[in-house]
C-alpha atoms as a PDB file:
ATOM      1  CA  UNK A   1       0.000   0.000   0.000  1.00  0.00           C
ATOM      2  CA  UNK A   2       1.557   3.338  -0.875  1.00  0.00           C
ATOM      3  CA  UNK A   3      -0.193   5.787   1.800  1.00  0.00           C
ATOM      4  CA  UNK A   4      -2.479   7.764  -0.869  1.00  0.00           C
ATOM      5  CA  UNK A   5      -6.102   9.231  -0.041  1.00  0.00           C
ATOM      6  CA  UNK A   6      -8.361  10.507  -2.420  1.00  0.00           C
ATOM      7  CA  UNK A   7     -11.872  11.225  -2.233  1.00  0.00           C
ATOM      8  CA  UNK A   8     -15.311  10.345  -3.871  1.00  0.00           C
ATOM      9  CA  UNK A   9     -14.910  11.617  -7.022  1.00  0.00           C
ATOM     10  CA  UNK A  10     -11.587  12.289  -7.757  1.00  0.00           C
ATOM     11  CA  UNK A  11     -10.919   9.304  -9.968  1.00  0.00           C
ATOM     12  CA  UNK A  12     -11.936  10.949 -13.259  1.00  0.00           C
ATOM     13  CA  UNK A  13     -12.425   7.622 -15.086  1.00  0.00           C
ATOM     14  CA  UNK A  14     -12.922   3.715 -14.515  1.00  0.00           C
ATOM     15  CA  UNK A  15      -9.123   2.035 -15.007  1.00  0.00           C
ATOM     16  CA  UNK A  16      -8.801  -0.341 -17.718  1.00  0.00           C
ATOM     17  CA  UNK A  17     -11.438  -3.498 -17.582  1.00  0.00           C
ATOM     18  CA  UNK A  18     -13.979  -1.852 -15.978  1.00  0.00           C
ATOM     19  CA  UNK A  19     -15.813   0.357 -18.467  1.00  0.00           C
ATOM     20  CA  UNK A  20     -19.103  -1.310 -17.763  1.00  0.00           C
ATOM     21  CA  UNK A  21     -20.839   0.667 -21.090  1.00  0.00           C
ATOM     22  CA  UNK A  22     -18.251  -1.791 -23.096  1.00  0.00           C
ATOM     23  CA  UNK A  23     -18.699  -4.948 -20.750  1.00  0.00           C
ATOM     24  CA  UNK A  24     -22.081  -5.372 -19.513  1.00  0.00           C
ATOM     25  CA  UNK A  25     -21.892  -8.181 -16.356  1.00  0.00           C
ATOM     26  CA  UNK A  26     -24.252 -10.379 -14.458  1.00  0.00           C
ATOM     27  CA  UNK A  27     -23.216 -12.447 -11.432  1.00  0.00           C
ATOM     28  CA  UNK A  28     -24.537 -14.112  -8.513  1.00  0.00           C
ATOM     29  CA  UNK A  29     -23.324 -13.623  -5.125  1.00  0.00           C
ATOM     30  CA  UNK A  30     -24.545 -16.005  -2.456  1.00  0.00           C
ATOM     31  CA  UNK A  31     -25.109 -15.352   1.125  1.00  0.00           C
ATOM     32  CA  UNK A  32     -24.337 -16.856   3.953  1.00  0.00           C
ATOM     33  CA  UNK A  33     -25.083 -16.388   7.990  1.00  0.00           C
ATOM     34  CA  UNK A  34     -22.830 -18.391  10.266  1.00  0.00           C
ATOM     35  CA  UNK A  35     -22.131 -20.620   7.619  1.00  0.00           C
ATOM     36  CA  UNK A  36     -25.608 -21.103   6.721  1.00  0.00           C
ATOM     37  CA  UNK A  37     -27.583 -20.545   3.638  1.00  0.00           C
ATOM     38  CA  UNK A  38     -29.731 -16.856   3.931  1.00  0.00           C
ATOM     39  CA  UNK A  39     -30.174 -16.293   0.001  1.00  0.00           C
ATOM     40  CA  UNK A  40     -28.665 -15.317  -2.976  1.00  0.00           C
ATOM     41  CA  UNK A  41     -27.989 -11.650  -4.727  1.00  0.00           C
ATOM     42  CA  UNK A  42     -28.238 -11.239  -8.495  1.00  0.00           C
ATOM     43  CA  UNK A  43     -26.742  -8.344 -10.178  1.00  0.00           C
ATOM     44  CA  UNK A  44     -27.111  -6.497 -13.755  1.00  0.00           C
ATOM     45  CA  UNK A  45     -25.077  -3.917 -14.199  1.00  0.00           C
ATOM     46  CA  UNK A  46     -25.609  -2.591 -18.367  1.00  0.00           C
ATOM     47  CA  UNK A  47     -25.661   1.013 -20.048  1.00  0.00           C
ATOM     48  CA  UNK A  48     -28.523   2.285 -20.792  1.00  0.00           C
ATOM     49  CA  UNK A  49     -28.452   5.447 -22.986  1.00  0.00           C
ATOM     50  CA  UNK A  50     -25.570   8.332 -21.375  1.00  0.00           C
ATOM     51  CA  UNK A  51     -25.836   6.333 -17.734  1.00  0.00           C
ATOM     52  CA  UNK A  52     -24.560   2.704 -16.419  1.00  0.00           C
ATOM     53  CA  UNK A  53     -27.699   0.979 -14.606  1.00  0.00           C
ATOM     54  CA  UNK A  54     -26.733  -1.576 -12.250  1.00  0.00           C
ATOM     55  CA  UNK A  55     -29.714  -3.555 -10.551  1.00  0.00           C
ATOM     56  CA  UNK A  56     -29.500  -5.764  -7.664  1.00  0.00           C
ATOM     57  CA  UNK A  57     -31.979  -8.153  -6.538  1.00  0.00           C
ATOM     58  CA  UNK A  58     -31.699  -9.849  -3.340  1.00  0.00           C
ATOM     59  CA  UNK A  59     -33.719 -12.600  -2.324  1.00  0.00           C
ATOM     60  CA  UNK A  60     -33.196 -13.466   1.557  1.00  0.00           C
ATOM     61  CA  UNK A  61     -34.146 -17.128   2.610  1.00  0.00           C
ATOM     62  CA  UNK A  62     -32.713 -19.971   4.237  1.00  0.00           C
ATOM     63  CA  UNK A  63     -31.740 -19.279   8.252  1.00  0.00           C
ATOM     64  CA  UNK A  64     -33.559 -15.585   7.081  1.00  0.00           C
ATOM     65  CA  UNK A  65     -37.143 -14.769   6.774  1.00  0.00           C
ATOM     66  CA  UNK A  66     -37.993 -15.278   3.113  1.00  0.00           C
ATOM     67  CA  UNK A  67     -37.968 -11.508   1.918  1.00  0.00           C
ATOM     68  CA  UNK A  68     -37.283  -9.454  -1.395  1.00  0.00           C
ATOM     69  CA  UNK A  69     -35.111  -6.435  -1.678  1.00  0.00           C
ATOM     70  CA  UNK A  70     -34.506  -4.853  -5.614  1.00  0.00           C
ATOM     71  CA  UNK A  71     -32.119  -1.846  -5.739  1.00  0.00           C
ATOM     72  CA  UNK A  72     -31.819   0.056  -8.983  1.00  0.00           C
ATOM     73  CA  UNK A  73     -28.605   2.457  -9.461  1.00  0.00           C
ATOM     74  CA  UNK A  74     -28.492   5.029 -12.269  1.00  0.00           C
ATOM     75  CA  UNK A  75     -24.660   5.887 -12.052  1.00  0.00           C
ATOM     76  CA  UNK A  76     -22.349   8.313 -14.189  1.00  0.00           C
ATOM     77  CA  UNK A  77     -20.490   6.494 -16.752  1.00  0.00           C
ATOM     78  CA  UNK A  78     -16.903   7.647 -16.065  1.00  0.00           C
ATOM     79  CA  UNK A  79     -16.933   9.004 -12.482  1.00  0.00           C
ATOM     80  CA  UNK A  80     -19.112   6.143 -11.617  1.00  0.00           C
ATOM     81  CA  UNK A  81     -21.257   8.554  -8.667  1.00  0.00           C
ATOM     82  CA  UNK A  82     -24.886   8.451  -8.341  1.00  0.00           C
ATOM     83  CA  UNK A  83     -27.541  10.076 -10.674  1.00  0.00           C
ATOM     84  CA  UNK A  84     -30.748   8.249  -9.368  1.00  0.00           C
ATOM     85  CA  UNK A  85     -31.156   5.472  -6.453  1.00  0.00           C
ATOM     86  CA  UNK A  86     -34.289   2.692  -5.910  1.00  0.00           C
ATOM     87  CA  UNK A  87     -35.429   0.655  -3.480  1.00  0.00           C
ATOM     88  CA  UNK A  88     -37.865  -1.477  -3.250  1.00  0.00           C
ATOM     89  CA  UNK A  89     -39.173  -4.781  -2.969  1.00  0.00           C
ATOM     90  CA  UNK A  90     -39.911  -4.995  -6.981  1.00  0.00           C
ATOM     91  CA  UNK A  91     -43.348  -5.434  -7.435  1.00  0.00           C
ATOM     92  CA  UNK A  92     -44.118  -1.934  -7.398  1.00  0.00           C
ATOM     93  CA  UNK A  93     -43.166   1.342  -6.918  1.00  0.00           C
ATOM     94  CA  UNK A  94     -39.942   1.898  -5.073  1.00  0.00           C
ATOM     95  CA  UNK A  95     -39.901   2.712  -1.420  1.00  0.00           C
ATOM     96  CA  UNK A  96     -36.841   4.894  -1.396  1.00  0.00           C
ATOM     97  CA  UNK A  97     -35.524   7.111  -4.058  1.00  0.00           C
ATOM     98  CA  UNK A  98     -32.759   9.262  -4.278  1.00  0.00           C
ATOM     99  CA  UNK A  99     -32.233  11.783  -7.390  1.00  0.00           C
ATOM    100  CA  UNK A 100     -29.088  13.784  -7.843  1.00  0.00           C
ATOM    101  CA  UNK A 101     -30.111  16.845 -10.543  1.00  0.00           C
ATOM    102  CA  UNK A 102     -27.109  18.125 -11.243  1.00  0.00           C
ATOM    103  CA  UNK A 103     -28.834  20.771 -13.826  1.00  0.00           C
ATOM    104  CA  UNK A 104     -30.960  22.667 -11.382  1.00  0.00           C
ATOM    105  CA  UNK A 105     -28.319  21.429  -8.297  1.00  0.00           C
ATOM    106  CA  UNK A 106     -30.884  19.765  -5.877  1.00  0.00           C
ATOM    107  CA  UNK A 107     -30.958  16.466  -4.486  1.00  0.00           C
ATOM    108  CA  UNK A 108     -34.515  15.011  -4.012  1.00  0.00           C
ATOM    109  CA  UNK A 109     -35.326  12.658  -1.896  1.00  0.00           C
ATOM    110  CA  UNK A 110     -38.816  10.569  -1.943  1.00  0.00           C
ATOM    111  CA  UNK A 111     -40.210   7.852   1.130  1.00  0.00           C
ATOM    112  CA  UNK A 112     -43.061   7.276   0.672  1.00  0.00           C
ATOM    113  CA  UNK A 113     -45.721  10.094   0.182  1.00  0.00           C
ATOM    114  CA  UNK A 114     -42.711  12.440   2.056  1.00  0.00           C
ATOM    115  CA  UNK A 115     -40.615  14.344  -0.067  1.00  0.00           C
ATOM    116  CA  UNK A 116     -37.633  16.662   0.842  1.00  0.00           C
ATOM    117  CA  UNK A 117     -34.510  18.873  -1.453  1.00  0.00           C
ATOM    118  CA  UNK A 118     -31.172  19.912  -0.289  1.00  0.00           C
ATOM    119  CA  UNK A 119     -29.062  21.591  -2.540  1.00  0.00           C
ATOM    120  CA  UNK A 120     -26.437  18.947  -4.452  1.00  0.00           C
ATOM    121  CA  UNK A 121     -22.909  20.603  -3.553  1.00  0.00           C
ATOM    122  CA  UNK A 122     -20.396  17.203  -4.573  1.00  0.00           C
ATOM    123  CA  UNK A 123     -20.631  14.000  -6.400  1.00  0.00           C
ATOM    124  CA  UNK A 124     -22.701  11.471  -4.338  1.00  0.00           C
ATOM    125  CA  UNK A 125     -22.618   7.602  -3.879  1.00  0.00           C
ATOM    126  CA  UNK A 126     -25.472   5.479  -3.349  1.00  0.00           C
ATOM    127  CA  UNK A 127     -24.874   1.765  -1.597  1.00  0.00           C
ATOM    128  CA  UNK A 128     -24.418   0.430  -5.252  1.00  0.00           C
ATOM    129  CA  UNK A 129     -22.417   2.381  -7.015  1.00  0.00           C
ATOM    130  CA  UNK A 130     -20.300   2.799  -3.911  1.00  0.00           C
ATOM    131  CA  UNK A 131     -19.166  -0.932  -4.544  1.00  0.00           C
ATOM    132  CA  UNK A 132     -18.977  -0.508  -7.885  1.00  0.00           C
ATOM    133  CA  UNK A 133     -16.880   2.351  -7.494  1.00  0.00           C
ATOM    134  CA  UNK A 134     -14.664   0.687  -4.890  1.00  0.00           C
ATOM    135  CA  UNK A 135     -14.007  -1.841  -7.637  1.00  0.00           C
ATOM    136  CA  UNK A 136     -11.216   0.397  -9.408  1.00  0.00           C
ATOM    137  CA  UNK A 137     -10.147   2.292  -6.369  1.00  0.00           C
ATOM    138  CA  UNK A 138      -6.522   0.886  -6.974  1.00  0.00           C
ATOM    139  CA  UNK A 139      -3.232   1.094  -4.760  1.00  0.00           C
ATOM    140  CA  UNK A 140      -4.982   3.516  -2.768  1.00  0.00           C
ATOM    141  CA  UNK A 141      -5.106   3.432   1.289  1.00  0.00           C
ATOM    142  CA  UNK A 142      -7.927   5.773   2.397  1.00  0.00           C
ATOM    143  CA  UNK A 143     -10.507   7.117   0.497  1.00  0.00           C
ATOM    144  CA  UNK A 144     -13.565   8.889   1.400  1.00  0.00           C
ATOM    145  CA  UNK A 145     -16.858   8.796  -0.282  1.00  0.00           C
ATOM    146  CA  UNK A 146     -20.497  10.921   0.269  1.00  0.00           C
ATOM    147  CA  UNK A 147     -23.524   8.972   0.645  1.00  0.00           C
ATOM    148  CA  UNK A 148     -26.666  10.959   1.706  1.00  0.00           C
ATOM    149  CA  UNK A 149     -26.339   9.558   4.995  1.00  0.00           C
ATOM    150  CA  UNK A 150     -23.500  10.940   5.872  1.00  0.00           C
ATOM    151  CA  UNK A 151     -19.015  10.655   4.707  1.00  0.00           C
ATOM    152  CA  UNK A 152     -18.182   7.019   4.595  1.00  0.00           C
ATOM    153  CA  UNK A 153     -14.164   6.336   4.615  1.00  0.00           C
ATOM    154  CA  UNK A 154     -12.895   3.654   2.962  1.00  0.00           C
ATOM    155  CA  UNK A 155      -9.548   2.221   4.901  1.00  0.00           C
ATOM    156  CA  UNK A 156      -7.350  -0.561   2.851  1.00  0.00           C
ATOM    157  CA  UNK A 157      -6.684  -3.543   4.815  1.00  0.00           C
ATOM    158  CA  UNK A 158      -3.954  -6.351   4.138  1.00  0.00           C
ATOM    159  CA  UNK A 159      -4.633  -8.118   0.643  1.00  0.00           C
ATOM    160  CA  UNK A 160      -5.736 -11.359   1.155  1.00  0.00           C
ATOM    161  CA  UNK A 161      -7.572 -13.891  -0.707  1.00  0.00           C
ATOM    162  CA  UNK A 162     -11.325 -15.224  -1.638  1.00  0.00           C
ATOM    163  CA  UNK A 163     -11.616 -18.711  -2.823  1.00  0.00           C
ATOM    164  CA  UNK A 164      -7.844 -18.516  -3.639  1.00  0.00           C
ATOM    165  CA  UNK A 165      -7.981 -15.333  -5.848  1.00  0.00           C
ATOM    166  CA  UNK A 166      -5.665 -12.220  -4.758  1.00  0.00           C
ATOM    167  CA  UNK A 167      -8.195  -9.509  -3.636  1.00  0.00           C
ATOM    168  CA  UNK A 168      -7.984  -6.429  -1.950  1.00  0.00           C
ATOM    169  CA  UNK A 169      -9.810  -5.869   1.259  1.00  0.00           C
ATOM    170  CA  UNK A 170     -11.516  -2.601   2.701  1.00  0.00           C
ATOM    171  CA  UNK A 171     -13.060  -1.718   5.409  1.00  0.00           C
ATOM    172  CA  UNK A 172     -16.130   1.011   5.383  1.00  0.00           C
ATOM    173  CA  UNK A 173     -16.657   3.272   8.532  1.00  0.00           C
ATOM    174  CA  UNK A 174     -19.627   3.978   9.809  1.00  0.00           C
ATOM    175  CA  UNK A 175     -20.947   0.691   8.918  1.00  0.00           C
ATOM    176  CA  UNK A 176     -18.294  -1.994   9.507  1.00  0.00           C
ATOM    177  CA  UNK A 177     -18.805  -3.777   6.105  1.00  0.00           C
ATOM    178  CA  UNK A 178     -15.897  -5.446   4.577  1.00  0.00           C
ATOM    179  CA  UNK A 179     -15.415  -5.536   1.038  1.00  0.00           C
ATOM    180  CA  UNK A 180     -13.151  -7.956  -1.215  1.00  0.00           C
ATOM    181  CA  UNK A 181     -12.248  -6.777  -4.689  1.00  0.00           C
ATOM    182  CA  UNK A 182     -10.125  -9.238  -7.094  1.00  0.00           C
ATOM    183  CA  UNK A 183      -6.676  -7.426  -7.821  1.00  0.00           C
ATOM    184  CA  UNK A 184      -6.624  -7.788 -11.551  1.00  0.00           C
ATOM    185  CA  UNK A 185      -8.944  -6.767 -13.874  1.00  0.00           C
ATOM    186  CA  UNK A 186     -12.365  -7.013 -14.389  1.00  0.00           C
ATOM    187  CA  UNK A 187     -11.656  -6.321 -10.658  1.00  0.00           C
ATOM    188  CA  UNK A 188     -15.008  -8.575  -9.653  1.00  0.00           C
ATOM    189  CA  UNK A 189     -16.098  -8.048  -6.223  1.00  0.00           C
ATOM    190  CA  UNK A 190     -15.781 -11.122  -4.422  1.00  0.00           C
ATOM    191  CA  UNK A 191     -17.007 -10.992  -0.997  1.00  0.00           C
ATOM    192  CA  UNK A 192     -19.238  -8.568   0.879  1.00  0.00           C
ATOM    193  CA  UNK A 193     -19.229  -8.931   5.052  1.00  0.00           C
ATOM    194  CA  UNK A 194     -21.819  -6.367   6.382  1.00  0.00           C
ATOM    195  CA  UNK A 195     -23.176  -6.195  10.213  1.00  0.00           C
ATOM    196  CA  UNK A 196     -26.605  -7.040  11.089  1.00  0.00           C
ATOM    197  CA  UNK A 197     -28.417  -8.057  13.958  1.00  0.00           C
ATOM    198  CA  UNK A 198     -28.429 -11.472  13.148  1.00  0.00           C
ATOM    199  CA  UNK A 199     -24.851 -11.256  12.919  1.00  0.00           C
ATOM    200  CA  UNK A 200     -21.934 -10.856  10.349  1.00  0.00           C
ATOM    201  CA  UNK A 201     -24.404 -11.853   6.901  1.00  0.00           C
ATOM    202  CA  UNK A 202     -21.270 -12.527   4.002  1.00  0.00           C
ATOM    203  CA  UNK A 203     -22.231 -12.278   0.036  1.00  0.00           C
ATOM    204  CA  UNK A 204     -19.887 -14.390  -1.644  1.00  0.00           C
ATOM    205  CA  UNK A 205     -19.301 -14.202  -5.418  1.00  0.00           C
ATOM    206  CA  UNK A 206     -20.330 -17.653  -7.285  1.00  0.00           C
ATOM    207  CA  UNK A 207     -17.850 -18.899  -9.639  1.00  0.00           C
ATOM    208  CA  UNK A 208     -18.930 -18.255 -12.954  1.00  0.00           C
ATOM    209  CA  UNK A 209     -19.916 -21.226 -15.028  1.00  0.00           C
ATOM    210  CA  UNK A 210     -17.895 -21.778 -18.596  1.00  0.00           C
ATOM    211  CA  UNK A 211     -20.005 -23.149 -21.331  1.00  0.00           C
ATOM    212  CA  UNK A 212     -19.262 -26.641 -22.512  1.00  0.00           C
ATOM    213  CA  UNK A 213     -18.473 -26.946 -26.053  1.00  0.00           C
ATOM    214  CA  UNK A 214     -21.018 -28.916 -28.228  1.00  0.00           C
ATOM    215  CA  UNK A 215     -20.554 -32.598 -29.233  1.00  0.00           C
ATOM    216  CA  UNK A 216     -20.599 -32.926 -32.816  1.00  0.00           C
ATOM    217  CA  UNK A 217     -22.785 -36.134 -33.650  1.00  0.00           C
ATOM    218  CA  UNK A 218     -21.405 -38.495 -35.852  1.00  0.00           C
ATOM    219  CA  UNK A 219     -23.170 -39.666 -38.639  1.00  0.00           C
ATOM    220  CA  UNK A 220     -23.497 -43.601 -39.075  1.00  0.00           C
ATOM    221  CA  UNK A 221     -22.030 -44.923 -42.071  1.00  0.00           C
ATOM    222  CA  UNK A 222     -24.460 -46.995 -44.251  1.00  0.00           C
END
């Protein structure tokens, strides 16, 4: 680690393998509370028109009450910050949103049938694109990223390793999730560790299955 900080947005552009307009991706992480089965997360992440769209749909079960959570992330496609932000459970309209108007400077946020502004002053994360943008953070020991809630820094920890791939480990304050990002490129995010009060529930990338080549049939001879 070389001792660097940065903050939220002053990476100007993904780093090489992670230009998500180019490389659309889809992947399964599956979760697991003390070693038990609680569900499984599916995420999209495409572009869609000047924005990347990344949707996440998490589907609690197992040791967990069954349950349904779908987040939707419109992000900027080279800073990789927040331009709209969904939740729901996805059968109807979302309960939370989050809009960051960067034309008329005003962030709006909507629970509900409340509604309330405050004027947009610096690039923004939302919980997705926060990962997503952790993904190309690099060699970089302490960063600090601006979530409506409030600052969230982002402190490097030793690398280790998920599954036996090289990742890089962070650690997010306030919060106390841990997040494991492969070292090379496409950079996949390999393990998610966030706090609950059932205790430590882990998201752990599935591998990815390679499609078998076809069997050509042989044709009997006469």
């Amino acid at each position: 680690m070389n001792g660097t900080e940065v903050n939220g947005a002053d990476l100007p552009r993904p780093p090489s393998g992670l230009d998500f307009r180019a490389q659309p991706e889809a992947f399964t992480l599956t979760l697991t509370l003390g070693g038990r089965y609680a569900g499984q997360q599916e995420w999209a992440v495409h572009a869609e028109r000047s924005a990347v769209v990344a949707r996440v749909q998490t589907d609690f079960g197992g040791v967990l009450p069954e349950l349904r959570r779908v987040q939707t992330s419109r992000l900027h496609p080279h800073l990789l910050t927040s331009l709209h932000y969904a939740e729901g459970d996805g059968r109807g309209k979302a309960s939370f949103e989050t809009t960051f108007d960067r034309k008329v400077g005003l962030i709006t946020l909507r629970q509900g049938k409340e509604e309330a502004t405050t004027p947009l002053t610096t690039e923004y994360h939302d919980p997705i694109s926060l990962l997503l943008w952790l993904r190309g953070l690099g060699d970089v020991d302490r960063a600090h990223a601006q979530l409506t809630g409030g600052r969230v820094l982002v402190q490097r920890l030793a690398d280790s390793e998920v599954g036996g791939v090289p990742a890089r480990a962070y650690f997010l304050r306030p919060g106390g999730a841990y997040v494991y990002v492969e070292q090379v490129p496409p950079h996949r995010l390999l393990r998610l560790i966030q706090p609950t009060d059932f205790g430590p529930l882990e998201a752990t990338l599935q591998p990815s299955r390679r499609p078998q080549p076809e069997r050509r049939r042989r044709r009997k001879e006469p």
